[in-house]
C-alpha atoms as a PDB file:
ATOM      1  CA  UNK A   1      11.832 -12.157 -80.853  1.00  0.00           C
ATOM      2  CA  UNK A   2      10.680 -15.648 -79.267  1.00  0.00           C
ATOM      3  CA  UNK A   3       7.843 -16.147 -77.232  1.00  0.00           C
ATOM      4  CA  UNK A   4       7.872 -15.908 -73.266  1.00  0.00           C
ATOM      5  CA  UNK A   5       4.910 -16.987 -71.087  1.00  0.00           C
ATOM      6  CA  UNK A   6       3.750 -14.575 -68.784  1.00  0.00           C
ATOM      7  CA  UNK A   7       1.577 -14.426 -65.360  1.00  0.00           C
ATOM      8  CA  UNK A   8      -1.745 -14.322 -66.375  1.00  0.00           C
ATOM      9  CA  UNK A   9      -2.484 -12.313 -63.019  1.00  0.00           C
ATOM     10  CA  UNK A  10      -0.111  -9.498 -63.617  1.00  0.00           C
ATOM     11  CA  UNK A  11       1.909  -9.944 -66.885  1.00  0.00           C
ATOM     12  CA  UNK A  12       4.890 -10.522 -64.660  1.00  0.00           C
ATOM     13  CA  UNK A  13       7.993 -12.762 -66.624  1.00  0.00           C
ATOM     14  CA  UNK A  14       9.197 -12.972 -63.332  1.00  0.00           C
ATOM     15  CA  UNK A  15       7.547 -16.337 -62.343  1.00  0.00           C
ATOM     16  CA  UNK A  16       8.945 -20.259 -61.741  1.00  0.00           C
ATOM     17  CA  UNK A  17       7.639 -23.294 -63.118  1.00  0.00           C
ATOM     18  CA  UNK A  18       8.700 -26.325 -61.029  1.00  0.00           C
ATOM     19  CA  UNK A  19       7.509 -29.438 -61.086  1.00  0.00           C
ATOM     20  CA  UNK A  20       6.286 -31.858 -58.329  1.00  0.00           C
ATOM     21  CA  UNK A  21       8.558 -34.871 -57.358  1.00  0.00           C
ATOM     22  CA  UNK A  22       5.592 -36.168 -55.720  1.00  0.00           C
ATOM     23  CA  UNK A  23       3.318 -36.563 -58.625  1.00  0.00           C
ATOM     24  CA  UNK A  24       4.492 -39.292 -61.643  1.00  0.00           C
ATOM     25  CA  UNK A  25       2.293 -40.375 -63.923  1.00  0.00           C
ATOM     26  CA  UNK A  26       3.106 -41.052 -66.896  1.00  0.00           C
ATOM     27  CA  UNK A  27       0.148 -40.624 -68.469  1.00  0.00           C
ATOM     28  CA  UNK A  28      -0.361 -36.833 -68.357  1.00  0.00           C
ATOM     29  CA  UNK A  29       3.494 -35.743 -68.048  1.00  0.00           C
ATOM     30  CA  UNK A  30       2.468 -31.696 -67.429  1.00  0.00           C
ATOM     31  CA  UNK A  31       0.031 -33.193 -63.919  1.00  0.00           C
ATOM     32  CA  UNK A  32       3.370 -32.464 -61.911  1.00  0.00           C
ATOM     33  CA  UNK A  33       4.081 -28.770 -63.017  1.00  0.00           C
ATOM     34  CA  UNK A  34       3.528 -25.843 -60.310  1.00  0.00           C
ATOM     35  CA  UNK A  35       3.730 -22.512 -62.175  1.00  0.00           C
ATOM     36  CA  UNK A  36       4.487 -19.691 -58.834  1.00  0.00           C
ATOM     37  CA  UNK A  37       4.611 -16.022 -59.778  1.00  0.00           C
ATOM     38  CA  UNK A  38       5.619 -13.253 -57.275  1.00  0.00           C
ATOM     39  CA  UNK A  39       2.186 -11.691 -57.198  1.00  0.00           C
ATOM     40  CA  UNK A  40       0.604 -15.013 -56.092  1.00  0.00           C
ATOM     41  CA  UNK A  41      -0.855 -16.778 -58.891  1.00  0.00           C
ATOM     42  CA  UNK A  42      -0.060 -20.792 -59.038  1.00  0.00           C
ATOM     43  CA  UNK A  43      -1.708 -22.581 -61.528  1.00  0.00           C
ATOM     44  CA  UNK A  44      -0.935 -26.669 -61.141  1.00  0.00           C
ATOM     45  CA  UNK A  45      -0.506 -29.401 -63.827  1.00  0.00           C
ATOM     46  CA  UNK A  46      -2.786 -28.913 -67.406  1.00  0.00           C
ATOM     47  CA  UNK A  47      -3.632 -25.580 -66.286  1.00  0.00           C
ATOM     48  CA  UNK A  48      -0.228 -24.526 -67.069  1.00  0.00           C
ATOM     49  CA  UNK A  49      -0.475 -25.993 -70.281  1.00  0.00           C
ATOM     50  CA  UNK A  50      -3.227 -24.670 -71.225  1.00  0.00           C
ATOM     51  CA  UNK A  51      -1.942 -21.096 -69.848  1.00  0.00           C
ATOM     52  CA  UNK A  52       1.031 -21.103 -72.452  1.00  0.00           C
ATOM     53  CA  UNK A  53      -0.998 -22.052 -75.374  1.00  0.00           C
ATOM     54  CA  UNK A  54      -3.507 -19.713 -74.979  1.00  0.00           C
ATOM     55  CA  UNK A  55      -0.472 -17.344 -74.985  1.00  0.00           C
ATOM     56  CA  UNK A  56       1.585 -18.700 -77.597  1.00  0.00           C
ATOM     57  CA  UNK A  57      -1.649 -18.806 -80.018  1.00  0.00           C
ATOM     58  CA  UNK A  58      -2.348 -15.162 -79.348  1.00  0.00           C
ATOM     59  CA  UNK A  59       1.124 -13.875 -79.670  1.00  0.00           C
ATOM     60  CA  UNK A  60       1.850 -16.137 -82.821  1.00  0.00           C
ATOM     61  CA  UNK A  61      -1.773 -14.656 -84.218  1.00  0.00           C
ATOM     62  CA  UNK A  62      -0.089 -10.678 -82.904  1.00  0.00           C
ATOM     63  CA  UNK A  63       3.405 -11.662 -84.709  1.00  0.00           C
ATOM     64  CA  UNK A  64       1.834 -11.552 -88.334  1.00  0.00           C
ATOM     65  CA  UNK A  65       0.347  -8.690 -87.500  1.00  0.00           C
ATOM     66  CA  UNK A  66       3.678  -7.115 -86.281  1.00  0.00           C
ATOM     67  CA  UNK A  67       5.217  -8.183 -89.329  1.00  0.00           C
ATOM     68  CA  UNK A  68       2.673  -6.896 -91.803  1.00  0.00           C
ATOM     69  CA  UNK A  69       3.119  -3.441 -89.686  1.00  0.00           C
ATOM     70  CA  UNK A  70       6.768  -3.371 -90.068  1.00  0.00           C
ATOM     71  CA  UNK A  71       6.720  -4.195 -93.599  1.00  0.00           C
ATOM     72  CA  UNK A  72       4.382  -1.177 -93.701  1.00  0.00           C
ATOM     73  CA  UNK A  73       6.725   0.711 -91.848  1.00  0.00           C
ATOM     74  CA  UNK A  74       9.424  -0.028 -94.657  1.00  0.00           C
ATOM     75  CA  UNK A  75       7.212   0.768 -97.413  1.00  0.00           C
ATOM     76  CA  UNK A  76       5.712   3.914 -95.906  1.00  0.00           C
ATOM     77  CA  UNK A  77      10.178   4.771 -95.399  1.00  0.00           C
ATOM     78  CA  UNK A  78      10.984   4.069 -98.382  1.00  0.00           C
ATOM     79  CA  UNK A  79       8.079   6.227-100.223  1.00  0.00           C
ATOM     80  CA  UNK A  80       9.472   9.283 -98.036  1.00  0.00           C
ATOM     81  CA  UNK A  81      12.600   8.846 -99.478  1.00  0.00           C
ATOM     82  CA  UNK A  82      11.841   8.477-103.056  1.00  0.00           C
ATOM     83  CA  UNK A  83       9.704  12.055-102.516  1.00  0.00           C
ATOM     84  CA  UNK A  84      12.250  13.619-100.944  1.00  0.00           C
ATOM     85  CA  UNK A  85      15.024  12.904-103.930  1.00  0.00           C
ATOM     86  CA  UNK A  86      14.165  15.827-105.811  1.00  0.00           C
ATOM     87  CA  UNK A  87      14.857  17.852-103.414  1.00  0.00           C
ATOM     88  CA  UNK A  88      18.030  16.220-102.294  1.00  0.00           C
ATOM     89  CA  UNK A  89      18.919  16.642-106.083  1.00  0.00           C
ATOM     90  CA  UNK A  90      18.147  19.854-106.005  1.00  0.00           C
ATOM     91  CA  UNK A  91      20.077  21.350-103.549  1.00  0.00           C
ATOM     92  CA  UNK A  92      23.575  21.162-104.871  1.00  0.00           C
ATOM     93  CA  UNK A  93      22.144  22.824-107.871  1.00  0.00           C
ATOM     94  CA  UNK A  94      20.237  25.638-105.477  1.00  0.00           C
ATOM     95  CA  UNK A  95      23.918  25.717-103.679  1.00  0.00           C
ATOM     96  CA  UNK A  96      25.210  26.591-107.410  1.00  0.00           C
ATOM     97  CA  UNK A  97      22.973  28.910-108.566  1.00  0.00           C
ATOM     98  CA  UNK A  98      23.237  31.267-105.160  1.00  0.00           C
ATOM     99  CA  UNK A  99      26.778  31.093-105.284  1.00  0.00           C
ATOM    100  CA  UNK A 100      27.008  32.339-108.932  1.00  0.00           C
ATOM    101  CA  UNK A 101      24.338  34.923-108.790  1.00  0.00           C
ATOM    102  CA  UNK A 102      25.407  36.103-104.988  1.00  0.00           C
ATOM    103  CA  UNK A 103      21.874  35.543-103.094  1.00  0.00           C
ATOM    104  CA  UNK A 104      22.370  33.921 -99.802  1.00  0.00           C
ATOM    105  CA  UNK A 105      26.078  35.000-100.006  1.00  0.00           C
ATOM    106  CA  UNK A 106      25.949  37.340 -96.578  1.00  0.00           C
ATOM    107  CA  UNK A 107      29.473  37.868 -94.811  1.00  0.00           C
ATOM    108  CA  UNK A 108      29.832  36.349 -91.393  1.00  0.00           C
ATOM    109  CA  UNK A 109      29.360  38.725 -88.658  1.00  0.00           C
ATOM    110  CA  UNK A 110      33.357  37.971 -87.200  1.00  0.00           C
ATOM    111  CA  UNK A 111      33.938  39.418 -91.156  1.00  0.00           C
ATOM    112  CA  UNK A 112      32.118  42.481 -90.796  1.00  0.00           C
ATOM    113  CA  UNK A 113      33.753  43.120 -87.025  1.00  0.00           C
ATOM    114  CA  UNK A 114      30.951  41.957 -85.156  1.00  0.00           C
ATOM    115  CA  UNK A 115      30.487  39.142 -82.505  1.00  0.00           C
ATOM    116  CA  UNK A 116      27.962  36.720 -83.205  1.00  0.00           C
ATOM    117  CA  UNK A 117      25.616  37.769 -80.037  1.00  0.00           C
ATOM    118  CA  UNK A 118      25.830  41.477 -81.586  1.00  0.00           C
ATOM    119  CA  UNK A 119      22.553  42.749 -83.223  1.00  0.00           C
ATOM    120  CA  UNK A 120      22.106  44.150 -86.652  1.00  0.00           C
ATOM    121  CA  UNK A 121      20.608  47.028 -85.151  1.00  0.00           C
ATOM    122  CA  UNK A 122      23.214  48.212 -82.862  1.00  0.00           C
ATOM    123  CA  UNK A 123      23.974  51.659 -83.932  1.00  0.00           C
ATOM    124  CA  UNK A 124      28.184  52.053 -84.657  1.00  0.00           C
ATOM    125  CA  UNK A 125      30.254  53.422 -81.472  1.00  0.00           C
ATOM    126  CA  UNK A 126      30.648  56.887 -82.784  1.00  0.00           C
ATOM    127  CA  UNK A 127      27.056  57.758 -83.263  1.00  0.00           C
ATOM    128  CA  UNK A 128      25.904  61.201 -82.109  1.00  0.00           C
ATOM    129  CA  UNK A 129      25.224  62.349 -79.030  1.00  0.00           C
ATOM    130  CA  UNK A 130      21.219  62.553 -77.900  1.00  0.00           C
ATOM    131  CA  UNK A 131      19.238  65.525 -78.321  1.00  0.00           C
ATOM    132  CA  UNK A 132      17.392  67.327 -75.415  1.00  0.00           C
ATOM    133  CA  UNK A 133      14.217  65.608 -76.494  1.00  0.00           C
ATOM    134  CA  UNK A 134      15.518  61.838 -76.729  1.00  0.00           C
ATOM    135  CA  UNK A 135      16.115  59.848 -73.723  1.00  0.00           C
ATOM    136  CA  UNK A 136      19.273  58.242 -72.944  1.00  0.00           C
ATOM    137  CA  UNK A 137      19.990  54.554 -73.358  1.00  0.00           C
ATOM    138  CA  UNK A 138      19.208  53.145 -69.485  1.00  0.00           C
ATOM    139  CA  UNK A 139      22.726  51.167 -69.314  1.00  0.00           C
ATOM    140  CA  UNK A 140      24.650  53.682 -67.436  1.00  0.00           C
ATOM    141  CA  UNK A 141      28.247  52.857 -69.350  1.00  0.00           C
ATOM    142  CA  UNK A 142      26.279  53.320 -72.678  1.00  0.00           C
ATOM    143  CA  UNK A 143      25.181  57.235 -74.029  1.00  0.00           C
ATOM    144  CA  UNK A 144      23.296  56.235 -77.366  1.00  0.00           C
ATOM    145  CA  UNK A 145      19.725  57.598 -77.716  1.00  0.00           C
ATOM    146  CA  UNK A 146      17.385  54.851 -76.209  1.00  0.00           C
ATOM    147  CA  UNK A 147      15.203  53.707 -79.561  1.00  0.00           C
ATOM    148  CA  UNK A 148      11.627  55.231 -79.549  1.00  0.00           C
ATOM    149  CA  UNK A 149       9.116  52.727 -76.977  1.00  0.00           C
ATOM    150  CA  UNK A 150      12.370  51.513 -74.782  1.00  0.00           C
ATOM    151  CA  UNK A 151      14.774  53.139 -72.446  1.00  0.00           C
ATOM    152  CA  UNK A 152      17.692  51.270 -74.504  1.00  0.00           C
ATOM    153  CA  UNK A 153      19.253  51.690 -77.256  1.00  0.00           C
ATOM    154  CA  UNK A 154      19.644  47.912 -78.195  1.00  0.00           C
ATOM    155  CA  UNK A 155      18.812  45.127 -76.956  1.00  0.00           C
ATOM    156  CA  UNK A 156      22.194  43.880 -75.879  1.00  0.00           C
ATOM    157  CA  UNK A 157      22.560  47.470 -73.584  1.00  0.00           C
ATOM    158  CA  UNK A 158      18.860  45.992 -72.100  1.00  0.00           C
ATOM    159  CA  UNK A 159      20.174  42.390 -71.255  1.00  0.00           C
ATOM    160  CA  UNK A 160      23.642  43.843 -69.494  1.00  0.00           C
ATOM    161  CA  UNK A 161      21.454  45.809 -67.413  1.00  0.00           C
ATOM    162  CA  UNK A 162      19.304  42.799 -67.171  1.00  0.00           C
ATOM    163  CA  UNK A 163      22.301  40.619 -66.061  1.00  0.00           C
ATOM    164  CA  UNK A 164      23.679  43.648 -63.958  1.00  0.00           C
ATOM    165  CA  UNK A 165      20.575  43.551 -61.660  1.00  0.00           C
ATOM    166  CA  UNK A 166      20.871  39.971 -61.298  1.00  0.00           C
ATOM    167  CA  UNK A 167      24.171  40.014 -60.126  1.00  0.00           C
ATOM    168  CA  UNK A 168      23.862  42.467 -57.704  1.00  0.00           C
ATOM    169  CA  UNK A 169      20.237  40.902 -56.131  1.00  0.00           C
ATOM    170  CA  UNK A 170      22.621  38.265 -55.828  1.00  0.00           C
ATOM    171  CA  UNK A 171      25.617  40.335 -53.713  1.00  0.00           C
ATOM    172  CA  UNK A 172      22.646  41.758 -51.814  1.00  0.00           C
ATOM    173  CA  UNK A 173      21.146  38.432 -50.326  1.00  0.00           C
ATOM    174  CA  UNK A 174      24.693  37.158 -49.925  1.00  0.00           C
ATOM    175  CA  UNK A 175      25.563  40.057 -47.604  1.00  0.00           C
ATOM    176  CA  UNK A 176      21.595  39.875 -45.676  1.00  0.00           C
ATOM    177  CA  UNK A 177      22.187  36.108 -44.895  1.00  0.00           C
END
């Protein structure tokens, strides 16, 4: 990264530094120089000089310091990574080891006949009918006993309702407007 001047009024780069065809002396070659920025600021001849030097000084003293930060930075990196080998050692051998002794081996749901979006809990399709005392599932297509603190039976019967309602609040302010 190089070194820019900037407005020492607003911190603007968007500035012009002309200098005056009027004024030749030779000398003090920067007594012609008219620094303009957009916010207003003009600074004229040495003081434009002295401006940029100021600048230069201070972002020269703020580069070492960015450089001792980013050499940090690399350091504190690299450290992360050496602590974290182990473990990226490790895992091919974890991989192994569940493979072999069958933990972590579970079937896809698509392998067991379910869709991904289909609980565990979902009782199977043929599943007896309610009993006086149990309540029915509240999804009107479904007739599983609702599970005991809900009116459904699972939670995917409580989002179709849930997605039912919605659709027809939706017909409804179609047809009022």
């Amino acid at each position: 990264m190089t070194f820019k001047l900037t407005c020492p009024k607003c911190g603007s780069t968007d500035y012009s530094i002309e200098r005056d065809r009027r004024i030749r002396t030779l000398a003090d070659p920067s007594a012609g120089l008219i620094f303009s920025c957009r916010c207003g600021k003009q600074l004229f001849g040495s003081q434009v000089v002295e401006v940029y030097k100021r600048q230069q000084k201070a972002w020269e003293a703020g580069q070492v310091a960015r450089e001792k930060e980013k050499r940090v930075r690399e350091e504190t990196v690299r450290k992360r990574q050496e602590d974290q080998r182990p473990y990226r050692e490790a895992l091919p051998y974890r991989g192994a080891a569940e493979r072999e002794h069958g933990e972590g081996n579970r079937p896809a749901p698509e392998a067991q006949g379910r869709t991904w979006f289909q609980q565990v809990d979902d009782e199977p399709e043929d599943a007896a009918a309610p009993s006086e005392e149990q309540t029915v599932c509240a999804w009107h297509p479904c007739q599983k006993p609702a599970r005991p603190g809900s009116k459904y039976c699972c939670r995917a019967c409580s989002n179709k309702n849930a997605r039912w309602r919605y659709k027809q609040r939706k017909v409804s302010e179609r047809e009022a407007a």
